[in-house]
PDB file of N, CA and C in Angstrom:
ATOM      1  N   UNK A   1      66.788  44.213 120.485  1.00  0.00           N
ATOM      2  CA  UNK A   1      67.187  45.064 119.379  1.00  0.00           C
ATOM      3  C   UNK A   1      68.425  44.435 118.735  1.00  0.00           C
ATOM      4  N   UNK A   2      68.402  43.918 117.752  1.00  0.00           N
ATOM      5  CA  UNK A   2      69.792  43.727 116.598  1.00  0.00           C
ATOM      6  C   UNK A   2      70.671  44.585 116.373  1.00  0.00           C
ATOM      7  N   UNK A   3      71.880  44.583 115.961  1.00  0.00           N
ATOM      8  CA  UNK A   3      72.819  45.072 116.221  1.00  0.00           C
ATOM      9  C   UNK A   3      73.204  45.822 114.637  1.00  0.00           C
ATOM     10  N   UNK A   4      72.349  45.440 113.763  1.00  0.00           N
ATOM     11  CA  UNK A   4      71.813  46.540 112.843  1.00  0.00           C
ATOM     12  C   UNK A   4      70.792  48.081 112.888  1.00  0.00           C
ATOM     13  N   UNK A   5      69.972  47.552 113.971  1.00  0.00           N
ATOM     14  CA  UNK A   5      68.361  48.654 114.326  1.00  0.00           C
ATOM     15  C   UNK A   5      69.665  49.658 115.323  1.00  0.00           C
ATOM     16  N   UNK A   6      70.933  48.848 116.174  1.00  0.00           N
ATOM     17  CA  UNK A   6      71.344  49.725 117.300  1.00  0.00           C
ATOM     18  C   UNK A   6      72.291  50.990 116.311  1.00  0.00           C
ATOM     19  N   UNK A   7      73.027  50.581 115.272  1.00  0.00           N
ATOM     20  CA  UNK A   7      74.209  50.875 114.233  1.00  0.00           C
ATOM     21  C   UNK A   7      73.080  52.195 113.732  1.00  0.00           C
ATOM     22  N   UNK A   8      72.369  51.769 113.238  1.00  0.00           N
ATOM     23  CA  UNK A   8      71.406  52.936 112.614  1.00  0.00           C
ATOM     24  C   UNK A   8      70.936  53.648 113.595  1.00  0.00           C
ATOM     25  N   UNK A   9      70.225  53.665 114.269  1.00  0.00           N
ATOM     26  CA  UNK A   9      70.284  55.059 115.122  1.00  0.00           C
ATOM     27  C   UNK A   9      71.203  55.609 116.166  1.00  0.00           C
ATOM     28  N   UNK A  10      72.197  55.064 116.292  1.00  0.00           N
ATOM     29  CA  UNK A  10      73.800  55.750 116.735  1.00  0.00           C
ATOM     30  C   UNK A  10      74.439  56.321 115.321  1.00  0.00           C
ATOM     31  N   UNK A  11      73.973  56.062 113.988  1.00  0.00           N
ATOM     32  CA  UNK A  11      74.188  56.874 113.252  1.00  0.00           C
ATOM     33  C   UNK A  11      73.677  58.216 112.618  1.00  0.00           C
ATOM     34  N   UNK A  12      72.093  57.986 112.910  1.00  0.00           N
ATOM     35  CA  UNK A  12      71.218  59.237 112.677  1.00  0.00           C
ATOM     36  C   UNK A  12      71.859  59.759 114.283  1.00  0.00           C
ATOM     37  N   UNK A  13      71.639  60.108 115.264  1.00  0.00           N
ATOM     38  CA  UNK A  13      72.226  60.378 116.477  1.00  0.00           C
ATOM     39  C   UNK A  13      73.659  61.204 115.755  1.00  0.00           C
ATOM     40  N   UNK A  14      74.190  60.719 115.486  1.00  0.00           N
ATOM     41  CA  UNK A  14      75.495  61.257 114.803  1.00  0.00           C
ATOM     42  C   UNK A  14      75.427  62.295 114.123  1.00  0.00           C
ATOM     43  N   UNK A  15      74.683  61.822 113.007  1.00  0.00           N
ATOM     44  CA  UNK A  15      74.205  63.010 112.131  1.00  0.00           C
ATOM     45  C   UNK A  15      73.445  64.156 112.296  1.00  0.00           C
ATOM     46  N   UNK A  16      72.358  64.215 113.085  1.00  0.00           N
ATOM     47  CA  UNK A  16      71.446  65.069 114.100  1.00  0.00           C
ATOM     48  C   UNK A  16      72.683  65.771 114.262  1.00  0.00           C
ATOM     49  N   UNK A  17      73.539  65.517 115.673  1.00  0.00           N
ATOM     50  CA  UNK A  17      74.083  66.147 116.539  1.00  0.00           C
ATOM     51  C   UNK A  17      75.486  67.570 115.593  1.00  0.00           C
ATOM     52  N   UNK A  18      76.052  66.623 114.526  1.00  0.00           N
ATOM     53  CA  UNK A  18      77.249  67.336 113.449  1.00  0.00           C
ATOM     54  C   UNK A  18      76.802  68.513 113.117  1.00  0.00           C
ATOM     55  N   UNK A  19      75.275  69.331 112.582  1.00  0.00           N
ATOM     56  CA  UNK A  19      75.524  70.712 112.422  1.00  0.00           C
ATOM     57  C   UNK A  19      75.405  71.891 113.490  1.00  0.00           C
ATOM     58  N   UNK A  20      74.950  70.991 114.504  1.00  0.00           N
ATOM     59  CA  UNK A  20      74.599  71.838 115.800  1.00  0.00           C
ATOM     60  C   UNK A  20      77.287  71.992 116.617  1.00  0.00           C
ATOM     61  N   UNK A  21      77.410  70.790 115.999  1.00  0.00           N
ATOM     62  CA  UNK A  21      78.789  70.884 116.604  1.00  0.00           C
ATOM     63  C   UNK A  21      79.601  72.350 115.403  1.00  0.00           C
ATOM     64  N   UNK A  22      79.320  72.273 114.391  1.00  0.00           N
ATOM     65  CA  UNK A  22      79.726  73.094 113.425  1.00  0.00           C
ATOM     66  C   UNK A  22      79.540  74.308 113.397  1.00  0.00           C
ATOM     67  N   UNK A  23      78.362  74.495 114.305  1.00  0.00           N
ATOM     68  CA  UNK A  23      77.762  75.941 114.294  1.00  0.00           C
ATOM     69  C   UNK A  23      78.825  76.620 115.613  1.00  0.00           C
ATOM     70  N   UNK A  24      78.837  75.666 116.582  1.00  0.00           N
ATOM     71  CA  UNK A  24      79.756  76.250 117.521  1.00  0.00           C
ATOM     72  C   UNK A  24      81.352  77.123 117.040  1.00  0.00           C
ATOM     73  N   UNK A  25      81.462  78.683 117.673  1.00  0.00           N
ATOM     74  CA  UNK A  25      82.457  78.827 117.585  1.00  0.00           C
ATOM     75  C   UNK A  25      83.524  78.865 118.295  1.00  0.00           C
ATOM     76  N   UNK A  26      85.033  78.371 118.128  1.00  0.00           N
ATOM     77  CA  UNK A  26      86.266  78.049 118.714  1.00  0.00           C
ATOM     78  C   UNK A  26      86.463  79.481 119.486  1.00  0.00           C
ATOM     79  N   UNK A  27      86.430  79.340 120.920  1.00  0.00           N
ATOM     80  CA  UNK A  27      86.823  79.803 122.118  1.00  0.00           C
ATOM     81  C   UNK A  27      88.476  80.011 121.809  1.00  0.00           C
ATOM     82  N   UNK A  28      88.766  81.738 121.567  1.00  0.00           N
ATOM     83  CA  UNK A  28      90.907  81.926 121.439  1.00  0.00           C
ATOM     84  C   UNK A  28      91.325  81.744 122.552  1.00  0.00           C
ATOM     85  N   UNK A  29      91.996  81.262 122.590  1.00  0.00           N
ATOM     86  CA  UNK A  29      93.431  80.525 123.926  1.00  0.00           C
ATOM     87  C   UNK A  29      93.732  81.828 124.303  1.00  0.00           C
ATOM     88  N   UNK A  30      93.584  82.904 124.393  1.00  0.00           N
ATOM     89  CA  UNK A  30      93.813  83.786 125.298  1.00  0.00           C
ATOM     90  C   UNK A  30      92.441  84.987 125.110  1.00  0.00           C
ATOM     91  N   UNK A  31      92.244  85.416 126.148  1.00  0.00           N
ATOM     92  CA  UNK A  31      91.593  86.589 126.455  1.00  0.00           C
ATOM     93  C   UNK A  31      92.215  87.694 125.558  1.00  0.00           C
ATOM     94  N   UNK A  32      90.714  89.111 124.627  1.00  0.00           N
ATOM     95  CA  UNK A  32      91.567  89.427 124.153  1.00  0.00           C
ATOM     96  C   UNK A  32      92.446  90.860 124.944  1.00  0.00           C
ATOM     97  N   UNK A  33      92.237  91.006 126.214  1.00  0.00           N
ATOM     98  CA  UNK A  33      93.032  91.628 126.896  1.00  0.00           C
ATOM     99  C   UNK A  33      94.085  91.270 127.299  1.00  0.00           C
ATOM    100  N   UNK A  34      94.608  90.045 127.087  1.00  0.00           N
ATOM    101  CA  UNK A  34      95.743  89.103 127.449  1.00  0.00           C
ATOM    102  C   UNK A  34      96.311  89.345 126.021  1.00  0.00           C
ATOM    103  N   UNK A  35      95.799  89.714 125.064  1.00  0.00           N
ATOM    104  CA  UNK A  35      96.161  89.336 123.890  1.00  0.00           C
ATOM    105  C   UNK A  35      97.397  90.844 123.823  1.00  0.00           C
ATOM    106  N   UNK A  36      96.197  92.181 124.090  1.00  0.00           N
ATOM    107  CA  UNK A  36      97.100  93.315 123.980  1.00  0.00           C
ATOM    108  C   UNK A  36      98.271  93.531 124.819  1.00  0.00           C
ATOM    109  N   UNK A  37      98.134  92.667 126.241  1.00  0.00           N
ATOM    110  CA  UNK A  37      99.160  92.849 127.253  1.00  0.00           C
ATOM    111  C   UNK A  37     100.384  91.992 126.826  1.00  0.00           C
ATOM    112  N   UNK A  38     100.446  91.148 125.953  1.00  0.00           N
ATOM    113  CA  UNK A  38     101.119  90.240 125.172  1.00  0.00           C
ATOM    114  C   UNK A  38     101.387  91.103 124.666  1.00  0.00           C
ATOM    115  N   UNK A  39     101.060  91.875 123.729  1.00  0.00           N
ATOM    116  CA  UNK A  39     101.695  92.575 122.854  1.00  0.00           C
ATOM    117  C   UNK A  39     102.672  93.909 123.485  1.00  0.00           C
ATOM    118  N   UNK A  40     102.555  94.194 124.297  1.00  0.00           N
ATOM    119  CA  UNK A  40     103.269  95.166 124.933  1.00  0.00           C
ATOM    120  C   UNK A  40     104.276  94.548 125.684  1.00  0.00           C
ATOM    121  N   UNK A  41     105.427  94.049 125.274  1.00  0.00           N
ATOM    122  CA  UNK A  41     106.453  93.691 126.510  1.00  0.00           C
ATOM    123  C   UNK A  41     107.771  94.102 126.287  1.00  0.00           C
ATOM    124  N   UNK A  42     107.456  95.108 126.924  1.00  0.00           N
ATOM    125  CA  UNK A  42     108.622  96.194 126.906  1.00  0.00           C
ATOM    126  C   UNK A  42     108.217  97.110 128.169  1.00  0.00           C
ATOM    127  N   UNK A  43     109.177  97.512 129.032  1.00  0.00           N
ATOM    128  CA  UNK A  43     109.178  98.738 130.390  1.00  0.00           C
ATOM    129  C   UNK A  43     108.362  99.553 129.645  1.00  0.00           C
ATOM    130  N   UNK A  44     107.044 100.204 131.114  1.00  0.00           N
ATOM    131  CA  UNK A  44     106.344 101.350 130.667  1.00  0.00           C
ATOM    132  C   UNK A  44     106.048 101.896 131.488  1.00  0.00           C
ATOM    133  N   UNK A  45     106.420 103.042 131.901  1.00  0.00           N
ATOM    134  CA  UNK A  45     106.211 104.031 132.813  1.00  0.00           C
ATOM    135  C   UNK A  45     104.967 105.115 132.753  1.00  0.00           C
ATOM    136  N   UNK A  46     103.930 105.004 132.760  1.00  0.00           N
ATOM    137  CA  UNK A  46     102.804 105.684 132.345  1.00  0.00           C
ATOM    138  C   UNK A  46     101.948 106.410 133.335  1.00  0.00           C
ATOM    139  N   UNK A  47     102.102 107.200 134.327  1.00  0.00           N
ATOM    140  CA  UNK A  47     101.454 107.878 135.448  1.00  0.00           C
ATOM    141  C   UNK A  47     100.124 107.518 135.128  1.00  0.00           C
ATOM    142  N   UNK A  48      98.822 107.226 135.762  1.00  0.00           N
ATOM    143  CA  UNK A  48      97.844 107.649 135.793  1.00  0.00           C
ATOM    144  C   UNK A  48      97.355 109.192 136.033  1.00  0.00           C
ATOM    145  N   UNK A  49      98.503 109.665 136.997  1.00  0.00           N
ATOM    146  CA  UNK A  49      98.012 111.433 136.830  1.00  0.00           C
ATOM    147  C   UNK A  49      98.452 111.990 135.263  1.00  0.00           C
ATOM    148  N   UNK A  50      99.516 111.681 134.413  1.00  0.00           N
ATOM    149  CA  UNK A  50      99.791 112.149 133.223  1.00  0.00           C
ATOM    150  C   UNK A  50      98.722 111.356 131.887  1.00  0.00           C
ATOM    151  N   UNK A  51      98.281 110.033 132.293  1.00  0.00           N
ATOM    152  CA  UNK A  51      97.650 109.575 131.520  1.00  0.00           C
ATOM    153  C   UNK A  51      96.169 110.405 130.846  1.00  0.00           C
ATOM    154  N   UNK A  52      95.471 110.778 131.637  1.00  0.00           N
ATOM    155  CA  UNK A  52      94.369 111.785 131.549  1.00  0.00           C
ATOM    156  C   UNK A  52      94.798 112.758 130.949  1.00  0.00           C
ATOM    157  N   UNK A  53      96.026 113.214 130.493  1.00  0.00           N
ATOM    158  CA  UNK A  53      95.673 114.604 129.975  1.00  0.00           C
ATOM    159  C   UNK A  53      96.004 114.301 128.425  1.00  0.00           C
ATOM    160  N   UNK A  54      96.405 112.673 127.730  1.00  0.00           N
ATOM    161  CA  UNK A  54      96.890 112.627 126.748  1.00  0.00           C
ATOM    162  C   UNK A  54      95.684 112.758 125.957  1.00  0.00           C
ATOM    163  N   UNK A  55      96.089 113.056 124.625  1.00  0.00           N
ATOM    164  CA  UNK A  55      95.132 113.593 123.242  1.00  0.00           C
ATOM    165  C   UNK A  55      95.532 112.385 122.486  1.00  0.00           C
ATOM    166  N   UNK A  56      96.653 111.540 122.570  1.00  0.00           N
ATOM    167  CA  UNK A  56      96.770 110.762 121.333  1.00  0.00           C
ATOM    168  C   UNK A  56      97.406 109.183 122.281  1.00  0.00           C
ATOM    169  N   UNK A  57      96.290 107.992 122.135  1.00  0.00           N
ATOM    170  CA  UNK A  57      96.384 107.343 122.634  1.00  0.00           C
ATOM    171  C   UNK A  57      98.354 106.404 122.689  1.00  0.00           C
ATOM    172  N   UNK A  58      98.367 105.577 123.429  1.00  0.00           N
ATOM    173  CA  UNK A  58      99.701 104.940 123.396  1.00  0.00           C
ATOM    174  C   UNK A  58      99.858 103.642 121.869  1.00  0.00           C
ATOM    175  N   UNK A  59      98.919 103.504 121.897  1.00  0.00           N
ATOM    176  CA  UNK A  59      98.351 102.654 120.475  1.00  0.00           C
ATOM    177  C   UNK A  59      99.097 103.211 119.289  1.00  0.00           C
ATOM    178  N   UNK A  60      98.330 104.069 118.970  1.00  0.00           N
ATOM    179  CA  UNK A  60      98.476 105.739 117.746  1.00  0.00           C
ATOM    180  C   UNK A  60     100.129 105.865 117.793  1.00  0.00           C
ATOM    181  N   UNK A  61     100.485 106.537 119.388  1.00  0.00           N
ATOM    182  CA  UNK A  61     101.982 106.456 119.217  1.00  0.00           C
ATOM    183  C   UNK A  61     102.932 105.511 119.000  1.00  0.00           C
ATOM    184  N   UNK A  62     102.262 104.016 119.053  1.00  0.00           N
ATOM    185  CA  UNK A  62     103.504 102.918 119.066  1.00  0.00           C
ATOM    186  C   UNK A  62     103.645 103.064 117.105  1.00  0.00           C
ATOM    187  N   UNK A  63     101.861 103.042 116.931  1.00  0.00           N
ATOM    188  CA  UNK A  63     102.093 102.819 115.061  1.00  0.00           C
ATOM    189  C   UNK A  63     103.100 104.165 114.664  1.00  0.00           C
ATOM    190  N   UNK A  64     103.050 105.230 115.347  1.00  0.00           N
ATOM    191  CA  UNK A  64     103.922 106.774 114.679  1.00  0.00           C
ATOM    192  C   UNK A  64     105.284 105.884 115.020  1.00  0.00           C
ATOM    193  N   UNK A  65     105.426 105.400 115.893  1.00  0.00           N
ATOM    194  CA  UNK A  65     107.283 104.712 116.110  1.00  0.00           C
ATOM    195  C   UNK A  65     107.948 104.060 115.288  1.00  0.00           C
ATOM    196  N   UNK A  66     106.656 102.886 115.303  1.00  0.00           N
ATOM    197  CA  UNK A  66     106.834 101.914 114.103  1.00  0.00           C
ATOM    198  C   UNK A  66     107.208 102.603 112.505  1.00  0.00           C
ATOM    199  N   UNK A  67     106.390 103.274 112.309  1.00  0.00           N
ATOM    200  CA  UNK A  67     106.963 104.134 110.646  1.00  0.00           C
ATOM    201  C   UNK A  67     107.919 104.871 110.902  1.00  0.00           C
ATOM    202  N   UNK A  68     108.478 105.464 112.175  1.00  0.00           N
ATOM    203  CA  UNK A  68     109.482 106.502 112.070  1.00  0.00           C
ATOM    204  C   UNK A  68     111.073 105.727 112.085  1.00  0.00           C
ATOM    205  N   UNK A  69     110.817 104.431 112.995  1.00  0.00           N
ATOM    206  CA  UNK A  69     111.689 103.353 113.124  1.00  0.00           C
ATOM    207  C   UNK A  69     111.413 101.617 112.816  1.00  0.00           C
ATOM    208  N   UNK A  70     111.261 101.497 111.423  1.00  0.00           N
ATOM    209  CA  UNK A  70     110.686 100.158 111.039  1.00  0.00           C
ATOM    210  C   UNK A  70     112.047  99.201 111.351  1.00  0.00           C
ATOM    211  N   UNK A  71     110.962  98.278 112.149  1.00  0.00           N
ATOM    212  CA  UNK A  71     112.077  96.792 112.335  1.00  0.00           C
ATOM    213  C   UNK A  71     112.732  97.506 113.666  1.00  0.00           C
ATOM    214  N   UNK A  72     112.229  98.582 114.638  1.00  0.00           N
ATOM    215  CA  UNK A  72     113.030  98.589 115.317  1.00  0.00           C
ATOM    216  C   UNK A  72     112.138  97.610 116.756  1.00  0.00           C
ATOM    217  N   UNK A  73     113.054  97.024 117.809  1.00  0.00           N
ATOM    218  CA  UNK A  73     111.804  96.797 118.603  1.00  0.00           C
ATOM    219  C   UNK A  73     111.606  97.285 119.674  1.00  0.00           C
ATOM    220  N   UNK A  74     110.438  97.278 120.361  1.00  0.00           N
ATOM    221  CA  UNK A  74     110.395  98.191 121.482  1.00  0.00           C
ATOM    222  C   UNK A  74     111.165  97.964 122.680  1.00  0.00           C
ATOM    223  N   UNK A  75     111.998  98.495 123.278  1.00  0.00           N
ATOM    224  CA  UNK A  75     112.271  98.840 124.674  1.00  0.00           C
ATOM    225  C   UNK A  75     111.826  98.926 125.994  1.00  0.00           C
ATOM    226  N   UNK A  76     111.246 100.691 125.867  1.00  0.00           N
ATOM    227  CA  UNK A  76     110.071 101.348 127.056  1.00  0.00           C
ATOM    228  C   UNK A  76     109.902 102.094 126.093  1.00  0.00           C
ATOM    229  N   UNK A  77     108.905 102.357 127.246  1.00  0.00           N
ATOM    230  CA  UNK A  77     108.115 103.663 127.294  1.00  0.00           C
ATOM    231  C   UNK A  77     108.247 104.693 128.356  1.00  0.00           C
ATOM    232  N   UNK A  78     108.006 105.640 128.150  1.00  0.00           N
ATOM    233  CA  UNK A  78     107.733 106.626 129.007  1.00  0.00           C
ATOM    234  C   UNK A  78     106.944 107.752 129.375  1.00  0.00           C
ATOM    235  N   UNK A  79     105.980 108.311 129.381  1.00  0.00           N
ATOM    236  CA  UNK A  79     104.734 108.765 129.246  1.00  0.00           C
ATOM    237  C   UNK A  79     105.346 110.407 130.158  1.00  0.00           C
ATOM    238  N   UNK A  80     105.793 111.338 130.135  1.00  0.00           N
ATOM    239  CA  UNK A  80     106.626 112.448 130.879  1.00  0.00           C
ATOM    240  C   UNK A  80     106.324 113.966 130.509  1.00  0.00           C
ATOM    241  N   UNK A  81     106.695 114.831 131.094  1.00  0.00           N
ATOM    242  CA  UNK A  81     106.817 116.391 130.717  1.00  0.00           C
ATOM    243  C   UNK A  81     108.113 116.437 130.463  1.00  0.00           C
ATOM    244  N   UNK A  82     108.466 117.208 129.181  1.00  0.00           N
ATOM    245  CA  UNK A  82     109.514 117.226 128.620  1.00  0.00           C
ATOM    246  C   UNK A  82     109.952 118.482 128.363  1.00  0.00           C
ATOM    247  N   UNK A  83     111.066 119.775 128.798  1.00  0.00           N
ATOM    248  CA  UNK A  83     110.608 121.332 128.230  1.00  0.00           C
ATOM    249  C   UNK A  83     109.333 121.660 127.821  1.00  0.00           C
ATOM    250  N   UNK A  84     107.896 121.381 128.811  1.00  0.00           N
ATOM    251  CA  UNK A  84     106.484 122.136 128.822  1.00  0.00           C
ATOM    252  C   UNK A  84     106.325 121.323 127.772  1.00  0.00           C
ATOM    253  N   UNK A  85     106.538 119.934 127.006  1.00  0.00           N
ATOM    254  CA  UNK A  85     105.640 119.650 126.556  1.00  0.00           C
ATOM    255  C   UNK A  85     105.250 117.757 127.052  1.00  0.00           C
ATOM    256  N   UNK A  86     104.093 117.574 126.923  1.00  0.00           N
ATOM    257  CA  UNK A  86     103.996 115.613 127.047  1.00  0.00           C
ATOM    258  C   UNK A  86     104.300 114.990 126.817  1.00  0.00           C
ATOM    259  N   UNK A  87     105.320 114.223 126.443  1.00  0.00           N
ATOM    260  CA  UNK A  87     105.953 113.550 125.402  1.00  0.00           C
ATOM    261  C   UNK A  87     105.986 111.792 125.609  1.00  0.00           C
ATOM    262  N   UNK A  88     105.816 111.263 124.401  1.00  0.00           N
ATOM    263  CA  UNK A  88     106.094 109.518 125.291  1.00  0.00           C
ATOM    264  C   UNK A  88     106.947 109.757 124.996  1.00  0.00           C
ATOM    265  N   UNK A  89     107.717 108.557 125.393  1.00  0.00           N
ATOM    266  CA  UNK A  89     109.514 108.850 125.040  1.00  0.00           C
ATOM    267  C   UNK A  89     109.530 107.555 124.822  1.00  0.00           C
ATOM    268  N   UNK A  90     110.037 107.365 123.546  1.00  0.00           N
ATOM    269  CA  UNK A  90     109.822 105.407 123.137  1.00  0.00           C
ATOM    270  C   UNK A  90     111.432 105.453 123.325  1.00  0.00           C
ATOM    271  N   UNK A  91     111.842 103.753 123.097  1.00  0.00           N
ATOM    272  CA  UNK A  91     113.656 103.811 122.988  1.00  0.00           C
ATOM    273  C   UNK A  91     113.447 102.071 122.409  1.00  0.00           C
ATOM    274  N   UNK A  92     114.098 102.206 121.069  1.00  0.00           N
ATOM    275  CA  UNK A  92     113.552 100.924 120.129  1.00  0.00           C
ATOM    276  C   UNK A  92     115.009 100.408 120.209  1.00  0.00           C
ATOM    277  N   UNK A  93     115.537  99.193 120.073  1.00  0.00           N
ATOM    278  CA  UNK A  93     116.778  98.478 119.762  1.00  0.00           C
ATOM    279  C   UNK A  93     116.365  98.234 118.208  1.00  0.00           C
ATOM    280  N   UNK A  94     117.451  98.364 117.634  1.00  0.00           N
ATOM    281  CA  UNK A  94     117.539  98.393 116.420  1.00  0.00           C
ATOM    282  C   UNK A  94     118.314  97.418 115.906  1.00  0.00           C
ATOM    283  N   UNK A  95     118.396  96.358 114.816  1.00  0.00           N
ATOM    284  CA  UNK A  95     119.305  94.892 114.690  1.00  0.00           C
ATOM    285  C   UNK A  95     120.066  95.695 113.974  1.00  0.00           C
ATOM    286  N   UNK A  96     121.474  95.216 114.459  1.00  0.00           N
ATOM    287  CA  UNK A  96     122.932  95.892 113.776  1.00  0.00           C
ATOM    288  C   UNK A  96     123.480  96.882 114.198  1.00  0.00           C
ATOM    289  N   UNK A  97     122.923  97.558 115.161  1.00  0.00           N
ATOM    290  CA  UNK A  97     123.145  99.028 115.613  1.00  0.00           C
ATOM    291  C   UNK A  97     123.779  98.924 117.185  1.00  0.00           C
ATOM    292  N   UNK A  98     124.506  99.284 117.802  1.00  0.00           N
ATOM    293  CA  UNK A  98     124.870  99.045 118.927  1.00  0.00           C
ATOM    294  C   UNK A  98     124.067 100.609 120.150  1.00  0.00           C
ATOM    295  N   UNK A  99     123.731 100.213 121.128  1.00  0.00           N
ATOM    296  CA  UNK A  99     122.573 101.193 121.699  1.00  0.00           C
ATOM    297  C   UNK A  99     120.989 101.323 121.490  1.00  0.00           C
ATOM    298  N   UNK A 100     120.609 102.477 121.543  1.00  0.00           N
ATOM    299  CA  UNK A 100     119.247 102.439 121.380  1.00  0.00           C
ATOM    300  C   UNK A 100     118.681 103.578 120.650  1.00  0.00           C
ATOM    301  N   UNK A 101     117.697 103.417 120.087  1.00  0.00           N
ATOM    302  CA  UNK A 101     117.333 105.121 119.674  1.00  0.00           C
ATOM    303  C   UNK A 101     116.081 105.686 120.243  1.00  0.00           C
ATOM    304  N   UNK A 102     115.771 106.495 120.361  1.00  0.00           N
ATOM    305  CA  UNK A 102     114.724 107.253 121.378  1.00  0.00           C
ATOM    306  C   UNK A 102     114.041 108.417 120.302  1.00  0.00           C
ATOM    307  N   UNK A 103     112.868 107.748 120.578  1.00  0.00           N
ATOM    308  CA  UNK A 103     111.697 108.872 119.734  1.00  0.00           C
ATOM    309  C   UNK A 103     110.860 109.218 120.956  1.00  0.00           C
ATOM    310  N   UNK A 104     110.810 110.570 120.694  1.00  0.00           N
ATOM    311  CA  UNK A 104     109.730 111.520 121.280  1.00  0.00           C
ATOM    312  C   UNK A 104     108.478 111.437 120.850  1.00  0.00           C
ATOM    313  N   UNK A 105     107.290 111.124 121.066  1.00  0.00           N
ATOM    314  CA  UNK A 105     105.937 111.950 120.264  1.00  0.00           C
ATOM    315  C   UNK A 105     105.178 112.533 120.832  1.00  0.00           C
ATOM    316  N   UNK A 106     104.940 113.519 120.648  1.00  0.00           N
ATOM    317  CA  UNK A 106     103.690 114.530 121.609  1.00  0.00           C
ATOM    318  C   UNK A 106     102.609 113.826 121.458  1.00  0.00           C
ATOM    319  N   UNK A 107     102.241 113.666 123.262  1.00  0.00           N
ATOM    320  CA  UNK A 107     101.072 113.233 123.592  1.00  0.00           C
ATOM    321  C   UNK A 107      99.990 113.600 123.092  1.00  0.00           C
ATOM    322  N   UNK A 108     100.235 114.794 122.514  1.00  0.00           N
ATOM    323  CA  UNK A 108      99.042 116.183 122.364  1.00  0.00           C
ATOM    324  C   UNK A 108      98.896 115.880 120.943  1.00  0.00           C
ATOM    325  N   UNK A 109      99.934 116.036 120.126  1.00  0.00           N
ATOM    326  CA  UNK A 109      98.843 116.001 118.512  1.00  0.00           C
ATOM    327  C   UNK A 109      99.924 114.720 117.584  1.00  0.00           C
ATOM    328  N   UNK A 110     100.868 113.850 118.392  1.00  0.00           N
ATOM    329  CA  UNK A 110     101.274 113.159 118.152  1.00  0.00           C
ATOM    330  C   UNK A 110     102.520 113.167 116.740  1.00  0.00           C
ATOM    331  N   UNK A 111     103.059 115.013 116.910  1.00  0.00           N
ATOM    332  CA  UNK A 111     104.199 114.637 115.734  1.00  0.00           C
ATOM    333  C   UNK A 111     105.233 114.245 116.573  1.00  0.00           C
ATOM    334  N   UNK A 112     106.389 113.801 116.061  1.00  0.00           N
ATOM    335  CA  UNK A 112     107.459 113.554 116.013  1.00  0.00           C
ATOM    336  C   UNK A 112     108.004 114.363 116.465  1.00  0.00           C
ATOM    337  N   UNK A 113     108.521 115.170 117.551  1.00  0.00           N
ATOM    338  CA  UNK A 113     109.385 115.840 118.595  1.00  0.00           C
ATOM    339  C   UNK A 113     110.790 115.825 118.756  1.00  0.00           C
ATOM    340  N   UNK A 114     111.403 114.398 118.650  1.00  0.00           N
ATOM    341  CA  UNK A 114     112.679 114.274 117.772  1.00  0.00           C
ATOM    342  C   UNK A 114     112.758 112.498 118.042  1.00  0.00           C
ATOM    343  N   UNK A 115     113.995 112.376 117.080  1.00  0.00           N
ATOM    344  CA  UNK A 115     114.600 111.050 116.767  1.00  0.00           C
ATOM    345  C   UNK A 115     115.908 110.727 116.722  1.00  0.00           C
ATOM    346  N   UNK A 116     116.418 109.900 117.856  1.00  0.00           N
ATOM    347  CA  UNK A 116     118.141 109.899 117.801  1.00  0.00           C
ATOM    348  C   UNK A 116     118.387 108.725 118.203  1.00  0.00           C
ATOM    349  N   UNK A 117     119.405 108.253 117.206  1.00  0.00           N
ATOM    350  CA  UNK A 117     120.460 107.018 117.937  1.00  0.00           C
ATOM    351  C   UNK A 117     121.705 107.350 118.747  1.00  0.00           C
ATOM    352  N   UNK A 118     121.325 106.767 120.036  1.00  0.00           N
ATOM    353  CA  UNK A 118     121.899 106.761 121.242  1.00  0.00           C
ATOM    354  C   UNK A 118     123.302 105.579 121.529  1.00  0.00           C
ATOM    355  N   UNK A 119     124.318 105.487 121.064  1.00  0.00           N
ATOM    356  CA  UNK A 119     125.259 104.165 121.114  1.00  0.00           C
ATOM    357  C   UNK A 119     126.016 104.108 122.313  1.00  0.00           C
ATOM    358  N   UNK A 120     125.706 103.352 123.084  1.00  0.00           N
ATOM    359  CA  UNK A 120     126.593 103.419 124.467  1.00  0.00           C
ATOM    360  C   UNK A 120     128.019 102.810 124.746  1.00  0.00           C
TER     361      UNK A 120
END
């Protein structure tokens, strides 16, 4: 075989093989359960006995934090009974602010329970 007949079909070979490589899709560098546990790194105290009785996931409550305290970042959590009611108890650091501030949200229908900056 000449070293023209070998060039040409290591090039069809080539070509064959390119839409079958294209069709493949890119495998993400992390799992996407690795992805959400990444996203949570901040203390969280969350009972499994208190977890079951919540109405409004920890998800739901981080986005209610986020609008009640934009740019603040997370801390903990705390998942608790609070005066008879469920409450997470977030505590965000805030840039410029010395301390922390602590939002409440009911587990149960997820308002806003209260909001305070805490300066130590």
């Amino acid at each position: 075989m000449n070293a023209l007949t070998t060039l040409t079909i290591l090039a069809a070979c080539s070509l064959a093989t390119a839409p079958l490589a294209a069709q493949q899709t890119p495998k993400p560098t992390r799992p996407p359960a690795a992805r959400r546990a990444h996203a949570r790194m901040y203390k969280r105290e969350v009972p499994d006995s208190l977890l079951s009785k919540v109405k409004i996931s920890e998800d739901s409550a981080r986005a209610i934090v986020r609008r009640e305290v934009p740019g603040g970042r997370i801390e903990s959590l705390e998942l608790e009974w609070e005066n008879g009611a469920l409450i997470y108890s977030w505590e965000l650091k805030v840039k410029g602010k010395p301390g922390v501030t602590e939002v409440h949200v009911s587990a149960i229908d997820g308002k806003v329970l209260a909001a305070e900056h805490e300066a130590h």
